[in-house]
C-alpha atoms as a PDB file:
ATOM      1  CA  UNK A   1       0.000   0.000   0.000  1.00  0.00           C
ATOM      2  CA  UNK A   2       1.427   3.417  -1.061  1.00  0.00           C
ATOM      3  CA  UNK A   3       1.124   6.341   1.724  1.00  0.00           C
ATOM      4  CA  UNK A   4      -0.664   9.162   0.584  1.00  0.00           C
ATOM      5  CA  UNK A   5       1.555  11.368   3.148  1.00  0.00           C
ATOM      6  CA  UNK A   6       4.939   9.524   3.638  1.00  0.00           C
ATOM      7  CA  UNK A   7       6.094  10.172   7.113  1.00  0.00           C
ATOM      8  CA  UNK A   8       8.642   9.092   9.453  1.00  0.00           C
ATOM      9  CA  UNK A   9       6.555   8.822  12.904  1.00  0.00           C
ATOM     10  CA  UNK A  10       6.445   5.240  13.442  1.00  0.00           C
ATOM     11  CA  UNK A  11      10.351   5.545  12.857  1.00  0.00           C
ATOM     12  CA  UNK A  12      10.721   8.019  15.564  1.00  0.00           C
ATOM     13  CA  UNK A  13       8.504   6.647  17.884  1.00  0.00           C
ATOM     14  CA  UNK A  14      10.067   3.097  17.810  1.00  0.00           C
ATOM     15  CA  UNK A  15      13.291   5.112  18.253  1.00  0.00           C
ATOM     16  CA  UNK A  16      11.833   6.674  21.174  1.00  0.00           C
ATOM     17  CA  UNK A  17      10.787   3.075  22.782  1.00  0.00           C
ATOM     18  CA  UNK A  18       7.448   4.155  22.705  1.00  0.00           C
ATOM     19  CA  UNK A  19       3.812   2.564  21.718  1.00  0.00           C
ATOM     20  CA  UNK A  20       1.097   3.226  20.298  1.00  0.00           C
ATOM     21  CA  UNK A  21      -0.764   3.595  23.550  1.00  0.00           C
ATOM     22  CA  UNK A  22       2.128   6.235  25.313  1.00  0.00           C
ATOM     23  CA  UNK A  23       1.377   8.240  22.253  1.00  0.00           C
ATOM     24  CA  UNK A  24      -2.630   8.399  22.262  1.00  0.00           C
ATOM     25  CA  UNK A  25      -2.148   8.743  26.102  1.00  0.00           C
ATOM     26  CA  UNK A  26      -0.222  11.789  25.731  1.00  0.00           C
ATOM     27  CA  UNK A  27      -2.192  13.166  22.964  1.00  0.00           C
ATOM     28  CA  UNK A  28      -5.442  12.402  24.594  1.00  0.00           C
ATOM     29  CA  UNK A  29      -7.063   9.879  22.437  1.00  0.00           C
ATOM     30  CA  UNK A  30      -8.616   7.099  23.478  1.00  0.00           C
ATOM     31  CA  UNK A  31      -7.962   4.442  20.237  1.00  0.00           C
ATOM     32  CA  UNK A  32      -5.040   4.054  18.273  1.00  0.00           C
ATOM     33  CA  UNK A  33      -7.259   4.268  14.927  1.00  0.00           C
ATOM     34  CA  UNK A  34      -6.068   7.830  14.252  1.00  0.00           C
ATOM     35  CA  UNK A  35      -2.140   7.568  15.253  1.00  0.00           C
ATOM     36  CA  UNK A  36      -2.015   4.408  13.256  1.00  0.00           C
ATOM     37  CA  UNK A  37      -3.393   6.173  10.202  1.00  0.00           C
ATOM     38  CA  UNK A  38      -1.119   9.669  10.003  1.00  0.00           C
ATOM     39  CA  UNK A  39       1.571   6.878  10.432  1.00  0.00           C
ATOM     40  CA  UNK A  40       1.195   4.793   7.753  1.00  0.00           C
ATOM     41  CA  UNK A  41       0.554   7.925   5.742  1.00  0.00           C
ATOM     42  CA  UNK A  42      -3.414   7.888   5.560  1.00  0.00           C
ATOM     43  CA  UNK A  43      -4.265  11.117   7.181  1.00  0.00           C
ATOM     44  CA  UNK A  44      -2.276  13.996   8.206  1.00  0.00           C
ATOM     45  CA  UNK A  45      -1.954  15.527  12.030  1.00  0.00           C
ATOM     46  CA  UNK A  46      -3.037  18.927  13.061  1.00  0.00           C
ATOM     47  CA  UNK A  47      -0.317  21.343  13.867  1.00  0.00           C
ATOM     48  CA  UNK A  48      -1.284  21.371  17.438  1.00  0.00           C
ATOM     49  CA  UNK A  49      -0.651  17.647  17.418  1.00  0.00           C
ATOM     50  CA  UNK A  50       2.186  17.902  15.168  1.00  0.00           C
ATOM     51  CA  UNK A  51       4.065  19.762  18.115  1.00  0.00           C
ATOM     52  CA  UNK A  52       2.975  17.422  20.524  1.00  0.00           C
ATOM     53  CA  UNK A  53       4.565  14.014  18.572  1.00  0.00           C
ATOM     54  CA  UNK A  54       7.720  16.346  18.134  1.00  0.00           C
ATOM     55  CA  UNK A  55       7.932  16.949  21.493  1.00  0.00           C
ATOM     56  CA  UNK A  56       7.237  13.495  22.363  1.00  0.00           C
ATOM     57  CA  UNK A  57      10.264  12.453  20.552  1.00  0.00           C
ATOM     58  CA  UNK A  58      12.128  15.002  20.704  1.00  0.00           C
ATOM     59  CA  UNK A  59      12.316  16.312  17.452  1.00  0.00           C
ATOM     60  CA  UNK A  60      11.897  19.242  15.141  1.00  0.00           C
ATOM     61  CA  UNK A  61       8.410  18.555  13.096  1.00  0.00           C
ATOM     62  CA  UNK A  62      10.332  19.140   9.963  1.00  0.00           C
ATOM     63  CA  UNK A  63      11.945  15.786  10.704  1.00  0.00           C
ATOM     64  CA  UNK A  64       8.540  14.021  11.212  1.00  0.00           C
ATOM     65  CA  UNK A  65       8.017  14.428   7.530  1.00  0.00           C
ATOM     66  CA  UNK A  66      11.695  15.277   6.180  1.00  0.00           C
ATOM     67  CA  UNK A  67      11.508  15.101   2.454  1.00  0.00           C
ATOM     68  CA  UNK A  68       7.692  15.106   2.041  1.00  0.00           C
ATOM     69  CA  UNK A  69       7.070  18.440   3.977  1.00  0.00           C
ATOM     70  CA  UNK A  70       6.010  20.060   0.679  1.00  0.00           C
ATOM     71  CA  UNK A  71       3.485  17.207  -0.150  1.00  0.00           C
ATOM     72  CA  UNK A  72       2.496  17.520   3.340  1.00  0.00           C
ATOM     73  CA  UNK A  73       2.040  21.738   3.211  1.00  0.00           C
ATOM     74  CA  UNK A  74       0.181  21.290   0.280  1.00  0.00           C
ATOM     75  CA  UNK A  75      -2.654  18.952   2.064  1.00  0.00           C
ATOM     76  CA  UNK A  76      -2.861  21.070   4.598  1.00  0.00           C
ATOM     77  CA  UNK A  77      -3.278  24.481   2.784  1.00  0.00           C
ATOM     78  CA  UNK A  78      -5.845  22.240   0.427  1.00  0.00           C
ATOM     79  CA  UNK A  79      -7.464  21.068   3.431  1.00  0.00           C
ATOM     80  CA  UNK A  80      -7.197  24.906   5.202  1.00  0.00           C
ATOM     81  CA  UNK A  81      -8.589  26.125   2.349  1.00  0.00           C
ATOM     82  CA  UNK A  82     -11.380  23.390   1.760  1.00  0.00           C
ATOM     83  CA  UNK A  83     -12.802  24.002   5.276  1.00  0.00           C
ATOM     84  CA  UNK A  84     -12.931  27.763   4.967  1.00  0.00           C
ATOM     85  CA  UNK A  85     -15.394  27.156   2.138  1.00  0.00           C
ATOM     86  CA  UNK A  86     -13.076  28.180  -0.912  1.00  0.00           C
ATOM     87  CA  UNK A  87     -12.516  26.891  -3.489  1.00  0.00           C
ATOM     88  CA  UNK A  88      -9.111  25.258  -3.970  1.00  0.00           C
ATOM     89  CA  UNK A  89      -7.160  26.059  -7.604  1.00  0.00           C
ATOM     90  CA  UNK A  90      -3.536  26.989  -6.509  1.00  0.00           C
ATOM     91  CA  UNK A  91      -1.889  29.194  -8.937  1.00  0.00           C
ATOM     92  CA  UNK A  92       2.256  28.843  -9.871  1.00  0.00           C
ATOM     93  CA  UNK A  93       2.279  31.597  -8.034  1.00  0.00           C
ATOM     94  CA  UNK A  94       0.455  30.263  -4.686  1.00  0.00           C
ATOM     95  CA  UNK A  95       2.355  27.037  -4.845  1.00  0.00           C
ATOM     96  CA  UNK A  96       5.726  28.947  -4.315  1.00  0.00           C
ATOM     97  CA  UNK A  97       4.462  31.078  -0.851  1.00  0.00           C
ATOM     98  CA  UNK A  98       5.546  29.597   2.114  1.00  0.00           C
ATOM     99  CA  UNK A  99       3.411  28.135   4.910  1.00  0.00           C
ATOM    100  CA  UNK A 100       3.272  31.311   7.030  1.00  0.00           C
ATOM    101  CA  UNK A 101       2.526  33.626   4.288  1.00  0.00           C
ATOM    102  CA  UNK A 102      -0.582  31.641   3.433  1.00  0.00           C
ATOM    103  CA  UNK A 103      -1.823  31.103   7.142  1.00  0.00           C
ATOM    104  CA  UNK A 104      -1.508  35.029   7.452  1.00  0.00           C
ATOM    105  CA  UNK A 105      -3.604  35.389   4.353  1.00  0.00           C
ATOM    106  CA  UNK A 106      -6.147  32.916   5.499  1.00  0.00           C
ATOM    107  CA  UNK A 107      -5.993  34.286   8.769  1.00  0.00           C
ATOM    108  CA  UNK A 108      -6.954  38.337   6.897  1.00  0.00           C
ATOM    109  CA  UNK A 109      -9.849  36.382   5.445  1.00  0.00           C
ATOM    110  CA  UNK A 110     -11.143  35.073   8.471  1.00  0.00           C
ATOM    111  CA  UNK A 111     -10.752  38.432  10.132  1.00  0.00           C
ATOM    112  CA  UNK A 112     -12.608  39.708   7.586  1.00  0.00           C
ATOM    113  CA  UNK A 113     -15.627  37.137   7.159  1.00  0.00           C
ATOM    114  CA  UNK A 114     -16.160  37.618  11.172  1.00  0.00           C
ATOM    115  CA  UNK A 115     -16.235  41.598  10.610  1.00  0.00           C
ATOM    116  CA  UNK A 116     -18.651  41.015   7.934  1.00  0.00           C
ATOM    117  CA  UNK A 117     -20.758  38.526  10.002  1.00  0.00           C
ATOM    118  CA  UNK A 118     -20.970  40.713  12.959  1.00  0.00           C
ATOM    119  CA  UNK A 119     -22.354  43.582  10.588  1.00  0.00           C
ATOM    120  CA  UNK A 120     -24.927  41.447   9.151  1.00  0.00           C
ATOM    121  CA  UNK A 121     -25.791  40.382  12.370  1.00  0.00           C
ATOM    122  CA  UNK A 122     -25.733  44.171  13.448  1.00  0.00           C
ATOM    123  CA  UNK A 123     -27.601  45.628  10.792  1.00  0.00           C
ATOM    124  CA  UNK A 124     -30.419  43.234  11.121  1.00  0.00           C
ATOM    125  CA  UNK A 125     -30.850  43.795  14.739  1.00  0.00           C
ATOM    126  CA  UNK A 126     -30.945  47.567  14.165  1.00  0.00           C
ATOM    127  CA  UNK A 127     -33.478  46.534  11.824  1.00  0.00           C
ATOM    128  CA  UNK A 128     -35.941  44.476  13.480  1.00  0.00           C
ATOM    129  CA  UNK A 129     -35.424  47.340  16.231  1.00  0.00           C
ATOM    130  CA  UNK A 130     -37.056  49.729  13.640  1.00  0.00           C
ATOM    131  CA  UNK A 131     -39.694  47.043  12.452  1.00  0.00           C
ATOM    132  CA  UNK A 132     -41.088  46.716  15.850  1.00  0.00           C
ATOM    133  CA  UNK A 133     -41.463  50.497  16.751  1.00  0.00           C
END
């Protein structure tokens, strides 16, 4: 079976001495379904958990997915992306930008879609205030 996301966690955790279990324990899940699966390449970890396996065995997450990191930042701006609601057609142009440039720009959209929320949701207090007077 070919990984979709090569990886080297089981390699770092079996360097560590640890199992499957220390590692859900210390991430806080109860089944091994979801470790077993960003480590044979199936799915790919949060950052938040990312930090947490890198810290677990003590190394930098660059070296949890060495020479697939740009496969890798791909998914996840894809995935970003995909659960923001947009539309995902990178451009030469996007491809190049590093991580950080495009979770700033994702984070300016955000920013903005809440703004623009919380005047909808402004404006059509003000008026039903009106409507009921």
């Amino acid at each position: 079976m070919t990984s979709k996301y090569p990886n080297n966690l089981r390699k770092y955790r079996i360097k560590r001495k640890l199992t499957q279990q220390d590692v859900i324990a210390a991430l806080g899940h109860k089944t091994a379904s979801r470790l077993s699966a960003w480590e044979q390449g199936l799915a790919v970890p949060s950052l938040d958990h990312l930090l947490t396996l890198a810290h677990l065995y003590r190394v930098r997450v660059e070296d949890l997915y060495g020479p697939y990191k740009r496969k890798l930042d791909y998914a996840r701006k894809k995935r970003r992306v995909e659960q923001v609601g947009v539309s995902f057609t990178p451009s030469i142009e996007q491809e190049e930008k590093t991580t950080e440039q495009l979770i700033d720009e994702l984070a300016q959209m955000l920013v903005e879609a809440y703004f623009y929320e919380k005047r909808q949701v402004k404006n059509k207090s003000t008026n039903d205030c009106y409507a009921s007077k």
